[in-house]
ModelCIF file with pLDDT and N, C-alpha, C, O atoms, coordinates in Angstrom:
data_MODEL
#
_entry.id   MODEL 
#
_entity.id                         1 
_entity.type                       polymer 
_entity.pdbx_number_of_molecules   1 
#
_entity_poly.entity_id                      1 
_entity_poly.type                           'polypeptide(L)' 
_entity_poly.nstd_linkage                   no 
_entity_poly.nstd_monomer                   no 
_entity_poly.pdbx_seq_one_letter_code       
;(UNK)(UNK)(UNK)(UNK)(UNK)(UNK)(UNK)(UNK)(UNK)(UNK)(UNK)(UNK)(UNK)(UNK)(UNK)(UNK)
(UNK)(UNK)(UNK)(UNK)(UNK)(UNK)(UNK)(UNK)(UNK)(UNK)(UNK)(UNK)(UNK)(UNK)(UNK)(UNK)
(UNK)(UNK)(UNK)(UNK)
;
_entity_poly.pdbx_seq_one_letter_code_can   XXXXXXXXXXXXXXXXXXXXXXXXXXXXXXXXXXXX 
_entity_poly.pdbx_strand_id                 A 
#
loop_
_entity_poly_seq.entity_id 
_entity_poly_seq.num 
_entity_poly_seq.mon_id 
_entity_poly_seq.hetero 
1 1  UNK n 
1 2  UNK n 
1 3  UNK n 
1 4  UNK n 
1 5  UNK n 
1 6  UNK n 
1 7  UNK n 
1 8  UNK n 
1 9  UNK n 
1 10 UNK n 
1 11 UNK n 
1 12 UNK n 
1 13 UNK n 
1 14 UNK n 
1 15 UNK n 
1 16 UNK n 
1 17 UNK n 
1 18 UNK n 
1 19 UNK n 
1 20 UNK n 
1 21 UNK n 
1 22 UNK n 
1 23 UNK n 
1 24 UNK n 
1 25 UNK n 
1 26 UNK n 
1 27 UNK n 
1 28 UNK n 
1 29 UNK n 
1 30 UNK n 
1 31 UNK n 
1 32 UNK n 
1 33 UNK n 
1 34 UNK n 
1 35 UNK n 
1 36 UNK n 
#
_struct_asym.id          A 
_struct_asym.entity_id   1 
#
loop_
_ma_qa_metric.id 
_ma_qa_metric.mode 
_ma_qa_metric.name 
_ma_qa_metric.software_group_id 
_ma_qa_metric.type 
1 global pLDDT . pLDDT 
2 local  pLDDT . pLDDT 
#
_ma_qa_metric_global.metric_id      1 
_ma_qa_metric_global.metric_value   97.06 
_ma_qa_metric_global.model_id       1 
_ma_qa_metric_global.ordinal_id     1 
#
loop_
_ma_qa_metric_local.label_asym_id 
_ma_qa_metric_local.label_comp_id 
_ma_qa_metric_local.label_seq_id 
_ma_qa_metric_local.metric_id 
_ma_qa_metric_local.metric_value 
_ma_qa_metric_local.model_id 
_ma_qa_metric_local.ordinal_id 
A UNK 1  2 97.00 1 1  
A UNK 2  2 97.00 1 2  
A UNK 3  2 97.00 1 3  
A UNK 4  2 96.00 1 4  
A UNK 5  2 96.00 1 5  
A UNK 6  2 97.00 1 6  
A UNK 7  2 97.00 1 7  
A UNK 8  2 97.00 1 8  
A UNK 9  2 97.00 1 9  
A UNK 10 2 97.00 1 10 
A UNK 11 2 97.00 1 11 
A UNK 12 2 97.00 1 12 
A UNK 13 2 97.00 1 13 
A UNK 14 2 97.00 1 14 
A UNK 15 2 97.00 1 15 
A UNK 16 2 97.00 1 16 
A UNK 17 2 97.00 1 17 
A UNK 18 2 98.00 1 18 
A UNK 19 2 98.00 1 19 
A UNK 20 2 97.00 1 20 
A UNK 21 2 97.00 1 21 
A UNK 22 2 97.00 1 22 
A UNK 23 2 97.00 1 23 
A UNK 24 2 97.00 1 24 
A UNK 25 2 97.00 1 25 
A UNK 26 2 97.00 1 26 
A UNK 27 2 97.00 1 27 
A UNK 28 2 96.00 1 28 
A UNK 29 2 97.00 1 29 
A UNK 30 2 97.00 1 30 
A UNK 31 2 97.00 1 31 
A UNK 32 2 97.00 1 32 
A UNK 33 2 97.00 1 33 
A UNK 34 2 98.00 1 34 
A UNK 35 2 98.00 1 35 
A UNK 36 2 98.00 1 36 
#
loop_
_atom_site.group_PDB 
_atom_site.id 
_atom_site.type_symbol 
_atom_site.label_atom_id 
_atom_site.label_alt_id 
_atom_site.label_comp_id 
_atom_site.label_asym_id 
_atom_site.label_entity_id 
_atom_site.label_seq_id 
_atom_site.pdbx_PDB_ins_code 
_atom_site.Cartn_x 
_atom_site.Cartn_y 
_atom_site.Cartn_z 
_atom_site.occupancy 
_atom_site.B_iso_or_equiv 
_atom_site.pdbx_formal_charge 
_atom_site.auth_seq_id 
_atom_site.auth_comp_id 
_atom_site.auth_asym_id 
_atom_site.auth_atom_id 
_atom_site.pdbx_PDB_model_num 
ATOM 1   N N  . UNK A 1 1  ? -85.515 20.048 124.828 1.00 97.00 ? 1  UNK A N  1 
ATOM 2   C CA . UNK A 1 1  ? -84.137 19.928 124.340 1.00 97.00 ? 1  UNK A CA 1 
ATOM 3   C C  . UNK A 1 1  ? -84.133 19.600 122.855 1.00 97.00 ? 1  UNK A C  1 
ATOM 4   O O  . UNK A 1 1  ? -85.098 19.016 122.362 1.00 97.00 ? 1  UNK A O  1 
ATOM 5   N N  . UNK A 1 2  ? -83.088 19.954 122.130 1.00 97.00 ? 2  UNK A N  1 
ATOM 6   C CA . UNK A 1 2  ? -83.052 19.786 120.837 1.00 97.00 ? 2  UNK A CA 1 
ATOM 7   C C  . UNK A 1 2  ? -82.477 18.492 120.268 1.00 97.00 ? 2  UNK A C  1 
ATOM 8   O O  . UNK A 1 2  ? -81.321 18.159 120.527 1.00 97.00 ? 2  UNK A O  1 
ATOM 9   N N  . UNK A 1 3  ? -83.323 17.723 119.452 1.00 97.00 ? 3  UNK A N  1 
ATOM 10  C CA . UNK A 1 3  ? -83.211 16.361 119.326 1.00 97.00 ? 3  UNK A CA 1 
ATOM 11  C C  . UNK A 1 3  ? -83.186 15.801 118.086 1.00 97.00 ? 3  UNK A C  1 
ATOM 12  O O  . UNK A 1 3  ? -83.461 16.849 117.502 1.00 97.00 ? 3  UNK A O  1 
ATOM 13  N N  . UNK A 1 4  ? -83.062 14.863 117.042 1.00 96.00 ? 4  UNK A N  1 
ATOM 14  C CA . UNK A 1 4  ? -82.987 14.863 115.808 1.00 96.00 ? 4  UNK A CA 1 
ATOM 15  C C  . UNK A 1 4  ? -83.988 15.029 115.018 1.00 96.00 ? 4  UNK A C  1 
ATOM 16  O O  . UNK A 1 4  ? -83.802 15.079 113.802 1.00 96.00 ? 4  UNK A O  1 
ATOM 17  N N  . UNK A 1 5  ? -85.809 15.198 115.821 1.00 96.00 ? 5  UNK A N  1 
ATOM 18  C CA . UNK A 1 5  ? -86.644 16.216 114.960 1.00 96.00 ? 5  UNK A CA 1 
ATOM 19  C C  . UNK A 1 5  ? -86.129 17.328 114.238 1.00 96.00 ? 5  UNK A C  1 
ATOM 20  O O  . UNK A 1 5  ? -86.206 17.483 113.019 1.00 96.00 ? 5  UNK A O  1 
ATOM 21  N N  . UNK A 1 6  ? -85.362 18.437 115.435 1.00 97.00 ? 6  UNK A N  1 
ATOM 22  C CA . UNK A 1 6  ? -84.868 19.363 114.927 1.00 97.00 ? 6  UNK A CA 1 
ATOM 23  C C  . UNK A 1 6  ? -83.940 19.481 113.765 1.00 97.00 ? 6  UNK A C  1 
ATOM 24  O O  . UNK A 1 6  ? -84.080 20.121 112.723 1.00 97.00 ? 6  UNK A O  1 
ATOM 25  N N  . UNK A 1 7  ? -82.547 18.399 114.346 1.00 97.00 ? 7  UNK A N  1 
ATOM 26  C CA . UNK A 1 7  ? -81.320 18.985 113.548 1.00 97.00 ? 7  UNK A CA 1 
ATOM 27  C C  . UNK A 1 7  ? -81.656 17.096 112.706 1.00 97.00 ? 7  UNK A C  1 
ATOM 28  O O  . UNK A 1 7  ? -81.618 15.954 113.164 1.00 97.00 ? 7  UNK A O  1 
ATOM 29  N N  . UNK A 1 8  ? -81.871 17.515 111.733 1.00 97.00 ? 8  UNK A N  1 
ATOM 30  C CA . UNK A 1 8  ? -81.949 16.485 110.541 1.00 97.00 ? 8  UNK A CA 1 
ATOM 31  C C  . UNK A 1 8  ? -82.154 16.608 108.923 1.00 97.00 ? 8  UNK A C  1 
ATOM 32  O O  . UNK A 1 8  ? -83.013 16.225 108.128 1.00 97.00 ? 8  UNK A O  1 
ATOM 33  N N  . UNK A 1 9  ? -80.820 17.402 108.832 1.00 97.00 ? 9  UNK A N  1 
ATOM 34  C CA . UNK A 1 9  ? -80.274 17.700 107.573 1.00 97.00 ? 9  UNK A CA 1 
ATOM 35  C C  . UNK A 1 9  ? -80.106 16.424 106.500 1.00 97.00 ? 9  UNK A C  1 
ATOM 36  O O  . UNK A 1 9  ? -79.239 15.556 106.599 1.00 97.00 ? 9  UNK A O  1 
ATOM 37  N N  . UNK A 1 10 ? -80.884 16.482 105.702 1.00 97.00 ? 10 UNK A N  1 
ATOM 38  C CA . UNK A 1 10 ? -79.908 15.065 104.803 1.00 97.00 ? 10 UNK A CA 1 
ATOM 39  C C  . UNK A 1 10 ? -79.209 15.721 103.619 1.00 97.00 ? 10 UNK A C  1 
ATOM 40  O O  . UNK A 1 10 ? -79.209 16.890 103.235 1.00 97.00 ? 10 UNK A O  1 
ATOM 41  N N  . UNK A 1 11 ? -78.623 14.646 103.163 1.00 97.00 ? 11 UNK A N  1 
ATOM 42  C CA . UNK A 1 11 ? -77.843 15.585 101.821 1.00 97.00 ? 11 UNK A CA 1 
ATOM 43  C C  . UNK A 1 11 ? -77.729 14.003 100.552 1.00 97.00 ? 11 UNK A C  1 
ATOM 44  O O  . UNK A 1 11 ? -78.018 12.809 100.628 1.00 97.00 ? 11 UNK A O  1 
ATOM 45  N N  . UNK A 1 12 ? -77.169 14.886 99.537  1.00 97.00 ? 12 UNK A N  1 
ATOM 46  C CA . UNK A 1 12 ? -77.049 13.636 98.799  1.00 97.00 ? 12 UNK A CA 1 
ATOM 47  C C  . UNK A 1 12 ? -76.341 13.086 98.102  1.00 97.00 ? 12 UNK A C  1 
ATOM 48  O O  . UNK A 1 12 ? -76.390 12.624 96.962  1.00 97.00 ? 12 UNK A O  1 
ATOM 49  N N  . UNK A 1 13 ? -75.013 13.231 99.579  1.00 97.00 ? 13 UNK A N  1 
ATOM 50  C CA . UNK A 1 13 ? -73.942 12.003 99.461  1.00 97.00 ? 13 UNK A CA 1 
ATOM 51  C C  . UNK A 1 13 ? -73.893 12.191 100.571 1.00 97.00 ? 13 UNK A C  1 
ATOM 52  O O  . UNK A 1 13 ? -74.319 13.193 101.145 1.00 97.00 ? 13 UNK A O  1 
ATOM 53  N N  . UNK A 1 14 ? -73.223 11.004 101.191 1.00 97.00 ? 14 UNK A N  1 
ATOM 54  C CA . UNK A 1 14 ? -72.713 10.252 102.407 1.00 97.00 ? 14 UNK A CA 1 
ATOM 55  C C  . UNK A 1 14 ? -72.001 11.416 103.235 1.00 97.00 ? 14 UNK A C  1 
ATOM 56  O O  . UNK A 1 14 ? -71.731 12.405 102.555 1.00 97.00 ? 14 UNK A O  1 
ATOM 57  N N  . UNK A 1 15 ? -71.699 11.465 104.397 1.00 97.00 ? 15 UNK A N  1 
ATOM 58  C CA . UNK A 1 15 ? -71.162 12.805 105.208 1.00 97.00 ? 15 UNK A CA 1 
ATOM 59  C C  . UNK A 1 15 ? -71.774 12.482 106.556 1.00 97.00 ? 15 UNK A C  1 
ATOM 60  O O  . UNK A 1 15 ? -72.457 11.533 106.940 1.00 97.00 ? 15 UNK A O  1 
ATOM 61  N N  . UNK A 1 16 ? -71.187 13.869 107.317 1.00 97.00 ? 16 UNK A N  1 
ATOM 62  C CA . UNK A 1 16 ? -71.565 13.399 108.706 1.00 97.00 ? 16 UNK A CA 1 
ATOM 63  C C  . UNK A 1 16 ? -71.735 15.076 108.776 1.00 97.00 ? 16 UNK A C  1 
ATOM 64  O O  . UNK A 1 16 ? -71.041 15.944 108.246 1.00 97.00 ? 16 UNK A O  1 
ATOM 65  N N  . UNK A 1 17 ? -72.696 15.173 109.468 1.00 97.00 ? 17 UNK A N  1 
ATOM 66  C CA . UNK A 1 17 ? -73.316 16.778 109.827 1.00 97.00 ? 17 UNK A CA 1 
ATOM 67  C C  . UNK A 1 17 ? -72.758 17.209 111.623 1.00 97.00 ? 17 UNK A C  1 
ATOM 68  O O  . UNK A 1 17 ? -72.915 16.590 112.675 1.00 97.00 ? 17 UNK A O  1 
ATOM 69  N N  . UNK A 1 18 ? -72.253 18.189 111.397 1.00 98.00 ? 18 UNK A N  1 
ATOM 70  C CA . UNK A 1 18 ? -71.689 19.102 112.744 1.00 98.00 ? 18 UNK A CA 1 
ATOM 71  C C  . UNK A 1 18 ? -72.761 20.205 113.327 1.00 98.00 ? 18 UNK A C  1 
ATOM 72  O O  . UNK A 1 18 ? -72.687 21.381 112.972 1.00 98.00 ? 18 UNK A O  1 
ATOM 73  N N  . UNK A 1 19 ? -73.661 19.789 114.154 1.00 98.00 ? 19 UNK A N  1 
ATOM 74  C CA . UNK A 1 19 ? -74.733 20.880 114.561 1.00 98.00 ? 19 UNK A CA 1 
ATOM 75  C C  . UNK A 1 19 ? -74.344 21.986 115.310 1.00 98.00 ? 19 UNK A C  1 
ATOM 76  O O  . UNK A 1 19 ? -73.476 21.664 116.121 1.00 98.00 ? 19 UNK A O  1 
ATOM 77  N N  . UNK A 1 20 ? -74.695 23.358 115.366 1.00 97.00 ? 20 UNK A N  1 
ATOM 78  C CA . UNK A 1 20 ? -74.488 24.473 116.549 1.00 97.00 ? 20 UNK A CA 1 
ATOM 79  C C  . UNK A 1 20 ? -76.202 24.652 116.556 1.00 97.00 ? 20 UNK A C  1 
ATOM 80  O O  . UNK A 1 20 ? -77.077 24.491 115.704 1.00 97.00 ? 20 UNK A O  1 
ATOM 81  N N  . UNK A 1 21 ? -76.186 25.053 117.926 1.00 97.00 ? 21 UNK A N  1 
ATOM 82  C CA . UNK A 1 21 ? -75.952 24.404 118.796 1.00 97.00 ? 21 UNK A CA 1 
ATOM 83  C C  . UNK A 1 21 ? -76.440 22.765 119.012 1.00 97.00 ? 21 UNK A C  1 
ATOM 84  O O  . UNK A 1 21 ? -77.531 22.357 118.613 1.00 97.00 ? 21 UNK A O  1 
ATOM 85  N N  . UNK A 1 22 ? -75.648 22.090 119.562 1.00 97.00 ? 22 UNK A N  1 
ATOM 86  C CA . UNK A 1 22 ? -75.253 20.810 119.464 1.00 97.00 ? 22 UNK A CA 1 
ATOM 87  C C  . UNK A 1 22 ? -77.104 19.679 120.339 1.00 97.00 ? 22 UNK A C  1 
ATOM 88  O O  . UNK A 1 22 ? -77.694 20.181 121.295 1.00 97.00 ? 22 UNK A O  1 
ATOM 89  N N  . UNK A 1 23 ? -77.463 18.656 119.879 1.00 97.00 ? 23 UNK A N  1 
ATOM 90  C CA . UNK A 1 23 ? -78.352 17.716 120.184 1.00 97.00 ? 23 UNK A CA 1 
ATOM 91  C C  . UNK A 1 23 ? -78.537 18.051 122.090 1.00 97.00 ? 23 UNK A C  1 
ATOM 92  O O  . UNK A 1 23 ? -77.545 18.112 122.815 1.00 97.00 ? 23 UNK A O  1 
ATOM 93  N N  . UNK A 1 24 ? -79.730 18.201 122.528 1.00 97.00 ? 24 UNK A N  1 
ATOM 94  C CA . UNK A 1 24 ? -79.823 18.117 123.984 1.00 97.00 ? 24 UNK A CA 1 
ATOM 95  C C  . UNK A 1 24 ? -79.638 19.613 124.037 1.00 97.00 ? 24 UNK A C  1 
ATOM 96  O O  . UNK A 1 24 ? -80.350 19.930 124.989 1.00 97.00 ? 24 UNK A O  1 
ATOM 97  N N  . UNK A 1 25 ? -79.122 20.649 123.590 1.00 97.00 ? 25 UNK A N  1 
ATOM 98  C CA . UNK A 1 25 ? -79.073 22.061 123.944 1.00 97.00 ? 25 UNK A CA 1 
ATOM 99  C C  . UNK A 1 25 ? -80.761 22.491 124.099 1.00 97.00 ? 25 UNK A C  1 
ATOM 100 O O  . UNK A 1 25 ? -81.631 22.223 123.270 1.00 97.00 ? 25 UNK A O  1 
ATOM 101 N N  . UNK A 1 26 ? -80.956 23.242 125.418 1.00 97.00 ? 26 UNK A N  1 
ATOM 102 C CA . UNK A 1 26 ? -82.528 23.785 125.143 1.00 97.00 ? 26 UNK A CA 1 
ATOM 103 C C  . UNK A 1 26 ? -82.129 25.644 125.171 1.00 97.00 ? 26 UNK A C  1 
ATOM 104 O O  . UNK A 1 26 ? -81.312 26.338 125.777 1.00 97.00 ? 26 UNK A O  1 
ATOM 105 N N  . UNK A 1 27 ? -83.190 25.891 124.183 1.00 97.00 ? 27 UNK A N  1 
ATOM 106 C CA . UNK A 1 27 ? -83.198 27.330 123.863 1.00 97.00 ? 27 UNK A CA 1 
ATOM 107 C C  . UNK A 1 27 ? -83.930 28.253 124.329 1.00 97.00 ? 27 UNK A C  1 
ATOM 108 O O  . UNK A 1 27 ? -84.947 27.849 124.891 1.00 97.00 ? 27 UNK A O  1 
ATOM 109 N N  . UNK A 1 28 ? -83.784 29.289 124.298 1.00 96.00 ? 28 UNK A N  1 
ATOM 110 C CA . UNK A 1 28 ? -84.065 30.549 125.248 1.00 96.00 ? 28 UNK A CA 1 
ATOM 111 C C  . UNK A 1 28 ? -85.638 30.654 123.983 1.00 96.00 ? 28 UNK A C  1 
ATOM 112 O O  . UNK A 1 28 ? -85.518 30.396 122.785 1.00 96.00 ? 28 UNK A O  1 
ATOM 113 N N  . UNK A 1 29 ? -87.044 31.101 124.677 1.00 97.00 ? 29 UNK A N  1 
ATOM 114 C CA . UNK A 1 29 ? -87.622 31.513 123.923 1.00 97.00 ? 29 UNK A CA 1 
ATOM 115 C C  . UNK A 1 29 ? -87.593 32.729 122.953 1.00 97.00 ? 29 UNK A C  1 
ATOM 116 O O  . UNK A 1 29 ? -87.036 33.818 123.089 1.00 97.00 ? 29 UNK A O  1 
ATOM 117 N N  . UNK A 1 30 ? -88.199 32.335 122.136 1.00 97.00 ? 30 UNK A N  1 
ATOM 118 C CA . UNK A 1 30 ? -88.210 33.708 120.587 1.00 97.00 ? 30 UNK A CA 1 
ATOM 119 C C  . UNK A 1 30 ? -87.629 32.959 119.520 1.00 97.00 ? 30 UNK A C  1 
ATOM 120 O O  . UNK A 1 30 ? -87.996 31.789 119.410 1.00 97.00 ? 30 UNK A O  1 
ATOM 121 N N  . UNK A 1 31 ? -86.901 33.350 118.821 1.00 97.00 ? 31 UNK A N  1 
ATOM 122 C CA . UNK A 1 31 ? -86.673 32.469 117.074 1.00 97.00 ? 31 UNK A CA 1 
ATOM 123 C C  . UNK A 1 31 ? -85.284 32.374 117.358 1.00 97.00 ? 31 UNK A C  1 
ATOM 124 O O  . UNK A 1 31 ? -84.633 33.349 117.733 1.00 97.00 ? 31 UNK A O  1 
ATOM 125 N N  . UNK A 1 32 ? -84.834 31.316 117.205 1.00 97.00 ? 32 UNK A N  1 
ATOM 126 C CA . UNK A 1 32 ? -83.062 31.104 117.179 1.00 97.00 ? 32 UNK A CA 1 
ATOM 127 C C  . UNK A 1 32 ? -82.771 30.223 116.146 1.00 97.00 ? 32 UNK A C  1 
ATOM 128 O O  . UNK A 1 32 ? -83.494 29.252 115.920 1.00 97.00 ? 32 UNK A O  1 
ATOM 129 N N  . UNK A 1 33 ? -81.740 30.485 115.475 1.00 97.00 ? 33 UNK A N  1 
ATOM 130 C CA . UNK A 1 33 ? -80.999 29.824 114.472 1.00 97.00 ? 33 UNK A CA 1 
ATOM 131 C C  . UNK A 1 33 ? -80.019 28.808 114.587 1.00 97.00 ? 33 UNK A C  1 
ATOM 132 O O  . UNK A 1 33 ? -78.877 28.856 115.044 1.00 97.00 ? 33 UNK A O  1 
ATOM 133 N N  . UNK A 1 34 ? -80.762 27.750 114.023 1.00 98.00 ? 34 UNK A N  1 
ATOM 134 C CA . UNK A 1 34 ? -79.456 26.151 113.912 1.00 98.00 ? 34 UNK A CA 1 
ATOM 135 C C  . UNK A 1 34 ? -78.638 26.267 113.032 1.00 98.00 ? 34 UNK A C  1 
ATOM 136 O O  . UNK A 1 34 ? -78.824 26.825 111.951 1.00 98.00 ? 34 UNK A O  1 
ATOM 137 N N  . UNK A 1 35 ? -77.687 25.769 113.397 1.00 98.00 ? 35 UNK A N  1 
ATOM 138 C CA . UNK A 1 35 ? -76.913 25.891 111.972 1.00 98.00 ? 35 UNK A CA 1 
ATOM 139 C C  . UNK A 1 35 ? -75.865 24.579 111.731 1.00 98.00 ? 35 UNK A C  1 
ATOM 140 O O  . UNK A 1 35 ? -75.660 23.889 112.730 1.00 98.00 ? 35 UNK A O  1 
ATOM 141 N N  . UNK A 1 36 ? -75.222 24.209 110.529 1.00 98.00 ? 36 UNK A N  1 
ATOM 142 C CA . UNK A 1 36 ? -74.504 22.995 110.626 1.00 98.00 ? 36 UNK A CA 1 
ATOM 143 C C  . UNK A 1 36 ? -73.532 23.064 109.762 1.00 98.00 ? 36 UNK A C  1 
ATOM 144 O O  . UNK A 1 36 ? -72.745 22.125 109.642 1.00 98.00 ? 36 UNK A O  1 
#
């Protein structure tokens, strides 16, 4: 499942990040794209 290894964007100012697909989603094998 996808966990904050994965989706852990930082930036550099303060904010709150919106993941697709969202923390705990598990993915179909081959290459798939996160996005935020």
């Amino acid at each position: 499942a996808l966990s904050s290894n994965q989706l852990n964007v930082t930036a550099n100012v303060p904010g709150t990040p919106a993941y697709a697909p969202p923390i705990g989603t598990v993915l179909a094998a081959g290459t798939n794209t996160l996005s935020v």
